[in-house]
Protein backbone atom coordinates (compact mmCIF):
# COMPACT_ATOMS: atom_id res chain seq x y z
CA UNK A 1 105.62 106.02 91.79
CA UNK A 2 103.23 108.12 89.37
CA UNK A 3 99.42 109.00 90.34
CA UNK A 4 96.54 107.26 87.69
CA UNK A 5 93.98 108.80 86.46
CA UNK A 6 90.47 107.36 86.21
CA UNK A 7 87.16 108.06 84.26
CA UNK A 8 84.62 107.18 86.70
CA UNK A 9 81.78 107.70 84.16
CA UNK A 10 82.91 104.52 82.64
CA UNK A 11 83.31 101.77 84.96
CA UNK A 12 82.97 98.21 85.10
CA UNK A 13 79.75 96.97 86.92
CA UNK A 14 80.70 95.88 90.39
CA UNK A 15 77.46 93.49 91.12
CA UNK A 16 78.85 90.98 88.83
CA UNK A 17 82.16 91.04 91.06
CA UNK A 18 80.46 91.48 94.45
CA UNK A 19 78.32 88.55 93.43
CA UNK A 20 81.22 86.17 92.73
CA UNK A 21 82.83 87.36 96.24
CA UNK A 22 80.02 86.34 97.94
CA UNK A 23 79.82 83.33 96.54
CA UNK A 24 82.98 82.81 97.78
CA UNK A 25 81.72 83.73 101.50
CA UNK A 26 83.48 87.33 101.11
CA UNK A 27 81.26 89.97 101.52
CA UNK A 28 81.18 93.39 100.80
CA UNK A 29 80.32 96.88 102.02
CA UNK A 30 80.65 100.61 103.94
CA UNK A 31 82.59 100.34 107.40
CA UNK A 32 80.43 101.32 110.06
CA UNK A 33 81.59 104.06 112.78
CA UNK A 34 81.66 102.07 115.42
CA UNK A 35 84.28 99.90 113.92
CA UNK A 36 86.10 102.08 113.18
CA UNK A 37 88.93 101.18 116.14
CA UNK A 38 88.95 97.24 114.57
CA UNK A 39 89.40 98.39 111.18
CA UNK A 40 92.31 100.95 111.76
CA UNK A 41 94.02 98.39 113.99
CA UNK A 42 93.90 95.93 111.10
CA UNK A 43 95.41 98.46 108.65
CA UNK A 44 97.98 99.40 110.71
CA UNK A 45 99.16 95.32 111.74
CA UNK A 46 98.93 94.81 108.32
CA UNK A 47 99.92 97.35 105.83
CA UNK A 48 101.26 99.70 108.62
CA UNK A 49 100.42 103.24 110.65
CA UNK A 50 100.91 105.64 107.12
CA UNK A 51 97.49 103.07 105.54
CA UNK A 52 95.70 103.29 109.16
CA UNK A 53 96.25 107.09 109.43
CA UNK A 54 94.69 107.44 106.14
CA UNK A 55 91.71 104.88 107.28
CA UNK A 56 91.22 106.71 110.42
CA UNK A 57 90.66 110.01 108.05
CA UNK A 58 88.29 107.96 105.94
CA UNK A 59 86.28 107.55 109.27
CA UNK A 60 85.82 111.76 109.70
CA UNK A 61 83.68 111.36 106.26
CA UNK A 62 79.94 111.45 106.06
CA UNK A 63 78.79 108.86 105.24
CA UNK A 64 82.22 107.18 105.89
CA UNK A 65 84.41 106.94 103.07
CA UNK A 66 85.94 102.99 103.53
CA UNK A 67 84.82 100.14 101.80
CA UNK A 68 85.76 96.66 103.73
CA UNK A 69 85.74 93.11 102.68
CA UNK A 70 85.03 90.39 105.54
CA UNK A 71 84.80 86.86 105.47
CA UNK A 72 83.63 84.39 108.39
CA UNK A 73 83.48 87.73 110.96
CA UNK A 74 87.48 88.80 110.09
CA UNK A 75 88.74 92.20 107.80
CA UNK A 76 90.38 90.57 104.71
CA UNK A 77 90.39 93.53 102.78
CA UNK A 78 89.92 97.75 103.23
CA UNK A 79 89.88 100.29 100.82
CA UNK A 80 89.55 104.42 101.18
CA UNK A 81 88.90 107.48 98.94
CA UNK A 82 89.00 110.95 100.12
CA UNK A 83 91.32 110.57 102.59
CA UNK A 84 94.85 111.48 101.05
CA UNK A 85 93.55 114.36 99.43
CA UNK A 86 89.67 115.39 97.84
CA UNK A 87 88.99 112.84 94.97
CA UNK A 88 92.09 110.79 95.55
CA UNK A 89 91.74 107.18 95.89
CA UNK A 90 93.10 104.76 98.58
CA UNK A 91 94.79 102.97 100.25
CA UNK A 92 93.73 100.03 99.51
CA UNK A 93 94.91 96.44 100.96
CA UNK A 94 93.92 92.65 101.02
CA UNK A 95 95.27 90.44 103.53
CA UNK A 96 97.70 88.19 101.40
CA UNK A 97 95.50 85.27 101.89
CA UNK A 98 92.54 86.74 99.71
CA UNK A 99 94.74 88.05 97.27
CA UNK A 100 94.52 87.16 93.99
CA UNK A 101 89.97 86.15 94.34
CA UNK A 102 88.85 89.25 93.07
CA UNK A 103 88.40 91.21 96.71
CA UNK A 104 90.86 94.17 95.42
CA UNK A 105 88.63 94.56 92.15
CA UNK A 106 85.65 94.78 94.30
CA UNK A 107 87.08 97.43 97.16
CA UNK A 108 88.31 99.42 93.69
CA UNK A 109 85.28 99.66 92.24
CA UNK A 110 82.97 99.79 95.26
CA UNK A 111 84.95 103.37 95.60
CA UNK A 112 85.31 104.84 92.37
CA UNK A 113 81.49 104.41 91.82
CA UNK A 114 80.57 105.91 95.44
CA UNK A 115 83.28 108.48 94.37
CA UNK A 116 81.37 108.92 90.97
CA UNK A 117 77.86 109.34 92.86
CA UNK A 118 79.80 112.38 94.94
CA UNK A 119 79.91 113.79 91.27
CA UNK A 120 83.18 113.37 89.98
CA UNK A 121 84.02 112.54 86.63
CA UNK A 122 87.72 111.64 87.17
CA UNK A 123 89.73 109.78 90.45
CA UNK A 124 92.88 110.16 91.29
CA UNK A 125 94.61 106.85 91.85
CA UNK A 126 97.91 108.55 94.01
CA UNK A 127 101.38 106.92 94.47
CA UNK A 128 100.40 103.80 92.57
CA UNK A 129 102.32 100.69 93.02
CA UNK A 130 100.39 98.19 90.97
CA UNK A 131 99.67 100.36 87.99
CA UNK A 132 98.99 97.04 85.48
CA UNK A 133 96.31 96.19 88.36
CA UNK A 134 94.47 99.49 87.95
CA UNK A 135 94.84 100.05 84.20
CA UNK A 136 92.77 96.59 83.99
CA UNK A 137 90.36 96.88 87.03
CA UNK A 138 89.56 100.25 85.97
CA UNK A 139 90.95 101.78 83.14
CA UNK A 140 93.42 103.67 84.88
CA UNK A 141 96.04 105.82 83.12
CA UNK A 142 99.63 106.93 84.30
CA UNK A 143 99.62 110.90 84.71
CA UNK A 144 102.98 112.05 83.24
CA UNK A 145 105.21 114.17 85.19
CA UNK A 146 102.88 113.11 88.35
CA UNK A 147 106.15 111.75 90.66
CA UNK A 148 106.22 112.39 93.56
CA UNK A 149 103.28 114.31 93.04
CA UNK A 150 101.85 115.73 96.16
CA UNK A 151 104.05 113.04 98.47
CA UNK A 152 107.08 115.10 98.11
CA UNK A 153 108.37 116.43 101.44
CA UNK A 154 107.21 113.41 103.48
CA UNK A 155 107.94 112.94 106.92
CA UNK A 156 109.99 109.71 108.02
CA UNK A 157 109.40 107.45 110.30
CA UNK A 158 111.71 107.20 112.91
CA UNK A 159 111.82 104.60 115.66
CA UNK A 160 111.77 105.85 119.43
């Protein structure tokens, strides 16, 4: 899997998006500190502990660097930058039953612009699985010769 590269000084506008989500009763914003515990947990039960050990580094940020999606009180959607690395983006998950409304587009964008108000000019999208979903969301390019980029040398998972 190859990193993306993204020009954050030409976005699409997220209030047309956020404003369609909540239309839809899915809302939008900045996790809060204190829930930080619920959000992690999430993460972890649903896209497992690599994505919630990443979250739980978004969480050491100021002002904290995780996006979240809710609807009726519940997470259905989470999305980090700064966390893997500086300027990196991610991870970034929807629950499977908001998948496909337009809540990834929103977390995307929702961090690439706070990441473009940091100053940046470019994001790193790292380890990308859905590159066709990023190239259109965001204009996000393949960086040649970027795999595995900085996830070589991983440590695996073993069960206890």
């Amino acid at each position: 899997m190859s990193d993306m590269l993204v020009k954050l000084y030409d976005l699409p506008e997220l209030e047309p998006v956020v404003r369609t989500l909540r239309d839809q009763g899915v809302l939008l914003r900045r996790a809060k500190p204190s829930e930080k515990h619920l959000i992690v947990q999430w993460a972890r039960r649903t896209f497992g502990a690599g994505w919630a050990s990443e979250c739980e580094v978004a969480f050491a940020n100021k002002p904290v660097s995780c996006f979240i999606a809710t609807g009726n009180g519940e997470i259905v959607g989470f999305c980090c930058y700064e966390s893997t690395c500086r300027n990196f983006f991610g991870p970034m998950g929807v629950a499977e039953s908001h998948r496909g409304r337009g809540v990834g587009r929103a977390l995307t964008l929702s961090s690439l612009q706070a990441m473009a108000q940091m100053g940046y000019a470019y994001a790193i999208i790292g380890g990308v699985g859905p590159a066709d979903f990023y190239a259109k969301v965001a204009g996000a390019v393949e960086i040649e010769g970027s795999s595995p980029g900085i996830y070589r040398d991983r440590l695996s998972e073993t069960e206890r």
